[in-house]
C-alpha atoms as a PDB file:
ATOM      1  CA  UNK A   1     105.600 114.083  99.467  1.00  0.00           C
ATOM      2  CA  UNK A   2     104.950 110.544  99.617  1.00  0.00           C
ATOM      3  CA  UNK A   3     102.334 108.452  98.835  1.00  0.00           C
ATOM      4  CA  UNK A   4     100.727 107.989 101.964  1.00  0.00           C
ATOM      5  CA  UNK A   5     100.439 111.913 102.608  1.00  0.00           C
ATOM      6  CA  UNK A   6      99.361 112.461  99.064  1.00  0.00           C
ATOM      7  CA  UNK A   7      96.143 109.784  99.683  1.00  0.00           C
ATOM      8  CA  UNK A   8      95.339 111.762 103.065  1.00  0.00           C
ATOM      9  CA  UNK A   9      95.535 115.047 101.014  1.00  0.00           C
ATOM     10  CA  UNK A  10      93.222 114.179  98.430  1.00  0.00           C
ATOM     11  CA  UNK A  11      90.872 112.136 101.051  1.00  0.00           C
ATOM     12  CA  UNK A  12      90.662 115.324 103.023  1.00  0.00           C
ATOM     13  CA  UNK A  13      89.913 117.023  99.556  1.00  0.00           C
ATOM     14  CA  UNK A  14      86.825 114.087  98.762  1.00  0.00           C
ATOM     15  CA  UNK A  15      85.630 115.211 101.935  1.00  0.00           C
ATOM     16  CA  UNK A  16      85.155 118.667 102.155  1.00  0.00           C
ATOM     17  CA  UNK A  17      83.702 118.430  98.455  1.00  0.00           C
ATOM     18  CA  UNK A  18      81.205 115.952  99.373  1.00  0.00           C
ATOM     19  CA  UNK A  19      80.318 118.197 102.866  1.00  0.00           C
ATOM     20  CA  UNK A  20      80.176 121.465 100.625  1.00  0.00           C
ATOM     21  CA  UNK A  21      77.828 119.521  97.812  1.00  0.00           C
ATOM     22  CA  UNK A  22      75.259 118.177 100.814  1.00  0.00           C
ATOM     23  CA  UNK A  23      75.249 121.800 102.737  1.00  0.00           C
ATOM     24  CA  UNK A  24      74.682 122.922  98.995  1.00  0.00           C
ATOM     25  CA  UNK A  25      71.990 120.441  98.386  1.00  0.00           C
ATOM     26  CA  UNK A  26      70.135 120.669 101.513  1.00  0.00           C
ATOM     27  CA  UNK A  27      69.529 124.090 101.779  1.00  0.00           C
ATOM     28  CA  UNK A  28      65.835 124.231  99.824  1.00  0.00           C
ATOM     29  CA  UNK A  29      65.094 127.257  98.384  1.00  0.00           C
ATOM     30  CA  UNK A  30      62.535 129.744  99.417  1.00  0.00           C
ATOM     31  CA  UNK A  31      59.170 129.972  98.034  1.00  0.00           C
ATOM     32  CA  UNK A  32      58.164 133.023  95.984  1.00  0.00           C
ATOM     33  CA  UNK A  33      55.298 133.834  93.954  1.00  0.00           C
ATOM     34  CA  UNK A  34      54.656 136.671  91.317  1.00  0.00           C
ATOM     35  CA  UNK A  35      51.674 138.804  91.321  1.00  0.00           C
ATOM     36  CA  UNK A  36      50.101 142.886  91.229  1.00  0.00           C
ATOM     37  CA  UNK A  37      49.927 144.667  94.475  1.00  0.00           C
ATOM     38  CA  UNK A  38      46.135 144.350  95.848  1.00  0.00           C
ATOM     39  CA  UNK A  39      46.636 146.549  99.053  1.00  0.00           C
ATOM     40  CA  UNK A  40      48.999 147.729 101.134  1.00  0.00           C
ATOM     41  CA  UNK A  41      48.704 148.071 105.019  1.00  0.00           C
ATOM     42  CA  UNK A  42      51.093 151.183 106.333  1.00  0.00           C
ATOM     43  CA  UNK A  43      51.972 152.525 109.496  1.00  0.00           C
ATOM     44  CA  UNK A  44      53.574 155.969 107.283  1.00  0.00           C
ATOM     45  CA  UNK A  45      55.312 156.587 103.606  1.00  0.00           C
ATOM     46  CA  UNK A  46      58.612 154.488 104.785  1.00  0.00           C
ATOM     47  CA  UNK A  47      57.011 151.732 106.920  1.00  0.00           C
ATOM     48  CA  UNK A  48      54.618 149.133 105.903  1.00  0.00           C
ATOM     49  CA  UNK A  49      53.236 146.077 107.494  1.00  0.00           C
ATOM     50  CA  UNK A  50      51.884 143.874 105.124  1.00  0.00           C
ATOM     51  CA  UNK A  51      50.802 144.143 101.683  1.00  0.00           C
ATOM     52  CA  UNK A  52      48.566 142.105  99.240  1.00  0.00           C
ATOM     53  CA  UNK A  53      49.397 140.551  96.248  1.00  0.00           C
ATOM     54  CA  UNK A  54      47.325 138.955  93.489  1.00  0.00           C
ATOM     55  CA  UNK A  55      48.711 136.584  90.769  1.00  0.00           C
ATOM     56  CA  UNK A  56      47.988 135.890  87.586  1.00  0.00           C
ATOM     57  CA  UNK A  57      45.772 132.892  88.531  1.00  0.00           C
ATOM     58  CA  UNK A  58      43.708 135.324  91.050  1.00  0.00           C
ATOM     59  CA  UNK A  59      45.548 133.924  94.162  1.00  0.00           C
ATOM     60  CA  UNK A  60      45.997 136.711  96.738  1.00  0.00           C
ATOM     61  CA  UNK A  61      48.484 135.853  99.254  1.00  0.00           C
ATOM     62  CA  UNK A  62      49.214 138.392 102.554  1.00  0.00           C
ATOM     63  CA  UNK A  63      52.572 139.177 103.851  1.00  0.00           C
ATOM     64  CA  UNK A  64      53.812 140.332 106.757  1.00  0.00           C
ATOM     65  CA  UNK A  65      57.292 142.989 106.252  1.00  0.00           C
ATOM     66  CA  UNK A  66      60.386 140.614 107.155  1.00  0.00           C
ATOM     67  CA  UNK A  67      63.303 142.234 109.121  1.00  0.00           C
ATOM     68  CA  UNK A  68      65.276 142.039 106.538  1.00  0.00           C
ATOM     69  CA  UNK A  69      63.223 144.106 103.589  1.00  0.00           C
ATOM     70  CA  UNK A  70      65.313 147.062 102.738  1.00  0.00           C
ATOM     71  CA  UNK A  71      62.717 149.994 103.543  1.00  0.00           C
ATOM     72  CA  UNK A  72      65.138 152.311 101.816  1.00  0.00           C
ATOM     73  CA  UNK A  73      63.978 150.822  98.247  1.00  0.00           C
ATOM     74  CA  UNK A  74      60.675 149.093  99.740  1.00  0.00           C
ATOM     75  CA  UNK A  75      59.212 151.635 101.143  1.00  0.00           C
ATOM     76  CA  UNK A  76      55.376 151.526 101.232  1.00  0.00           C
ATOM     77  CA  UNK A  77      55.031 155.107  99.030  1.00  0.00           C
ATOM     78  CA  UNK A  78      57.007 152.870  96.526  1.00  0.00           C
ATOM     79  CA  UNK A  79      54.760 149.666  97.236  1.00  0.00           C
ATOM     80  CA  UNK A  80      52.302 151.869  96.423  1.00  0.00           C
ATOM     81  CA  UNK A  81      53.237 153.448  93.118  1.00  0.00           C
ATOM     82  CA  UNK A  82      53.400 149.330  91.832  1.00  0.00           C
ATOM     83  CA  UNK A  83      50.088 149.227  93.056  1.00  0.00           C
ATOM     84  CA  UNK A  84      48.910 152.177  91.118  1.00  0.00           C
ATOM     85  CA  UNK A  85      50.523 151.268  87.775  1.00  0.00           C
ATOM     86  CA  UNK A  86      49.765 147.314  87.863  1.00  0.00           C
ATOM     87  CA  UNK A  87      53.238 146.674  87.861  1.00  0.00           C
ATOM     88  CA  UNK A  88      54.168 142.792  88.923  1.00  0.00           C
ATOM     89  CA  UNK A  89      56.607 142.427  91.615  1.00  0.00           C
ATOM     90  CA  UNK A  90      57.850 138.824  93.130  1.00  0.00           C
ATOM     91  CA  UNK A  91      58.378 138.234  96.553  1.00  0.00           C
ATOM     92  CA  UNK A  92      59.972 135.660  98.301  1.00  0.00           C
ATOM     93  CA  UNK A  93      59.020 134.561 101.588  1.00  0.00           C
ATOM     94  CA  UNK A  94      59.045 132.136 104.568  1.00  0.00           C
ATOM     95  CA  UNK A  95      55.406 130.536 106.180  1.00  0.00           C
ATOM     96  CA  UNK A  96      55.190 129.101 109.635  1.00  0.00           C
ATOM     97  CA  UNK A  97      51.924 128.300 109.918  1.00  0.00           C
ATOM     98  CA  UNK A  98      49.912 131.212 108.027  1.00  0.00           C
ATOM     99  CA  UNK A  99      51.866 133.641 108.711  1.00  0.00           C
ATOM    100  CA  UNK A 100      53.997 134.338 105.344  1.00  0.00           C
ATOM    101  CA  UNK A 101      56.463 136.486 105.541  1.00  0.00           C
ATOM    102  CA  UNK A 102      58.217 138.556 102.858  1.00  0.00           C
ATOM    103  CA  UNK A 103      61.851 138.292 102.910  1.00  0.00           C
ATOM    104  CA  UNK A 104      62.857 139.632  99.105  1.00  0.00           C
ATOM    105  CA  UNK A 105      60.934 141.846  96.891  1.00  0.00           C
ATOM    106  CA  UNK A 106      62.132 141.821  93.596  1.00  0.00           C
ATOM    107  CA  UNK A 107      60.798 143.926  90.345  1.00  0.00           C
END
């Protein structure tokens, strides 16, 4: 290998570290926010379409089901039982506009 190759190599390696740290760096993470269930709007026991969630500075925020919630562990029987026994959940979610949107539910 000489020494011209080896400079290329490791330029080449600068590189894709510095693109992998910016893609890292600009992705900004997703709100969430921590709070009881309040209400929960449901078409059946499986699907829901938005549920209500109060924190523990009174805030209640609304959110809409995302595509990706997994109904098979949030279903809304199951929304419901946190409702029921006060338990906190956190949910993270996207807003455009103000819509929010839940896109992680988390215990």
């Amino acid at each position: 290998m000489t020494a011209r190759s080896a400079r290329a190599g490791a330029l080449a390696l600068v590189l894709s570290l510095a693109v992998l740290v910016t893609i890292g760096g600009c992705g900004a993470s997703k709100p969430s926010v921590r709070g009881v269930i309040v209400g929960v709007q449901a078409a059946s026991l499986v699907e829901w379409e938005t549920m209500t969630i109060r924190t523990a500075g009174g805030e209640e925020k609304t959110f809409r089901r995302g595509a990706g919630i997994d109904l098979a562990r949030w279903r809304a029987a199951h929304l419901r039982e946190h409702m029921t026994e006060g338990a906190a959940i956190t949910v993270v979610y996207e807003q455009a506009g103000d819509v929010l949107t839940a896109v992680e539910i988390r215990d």
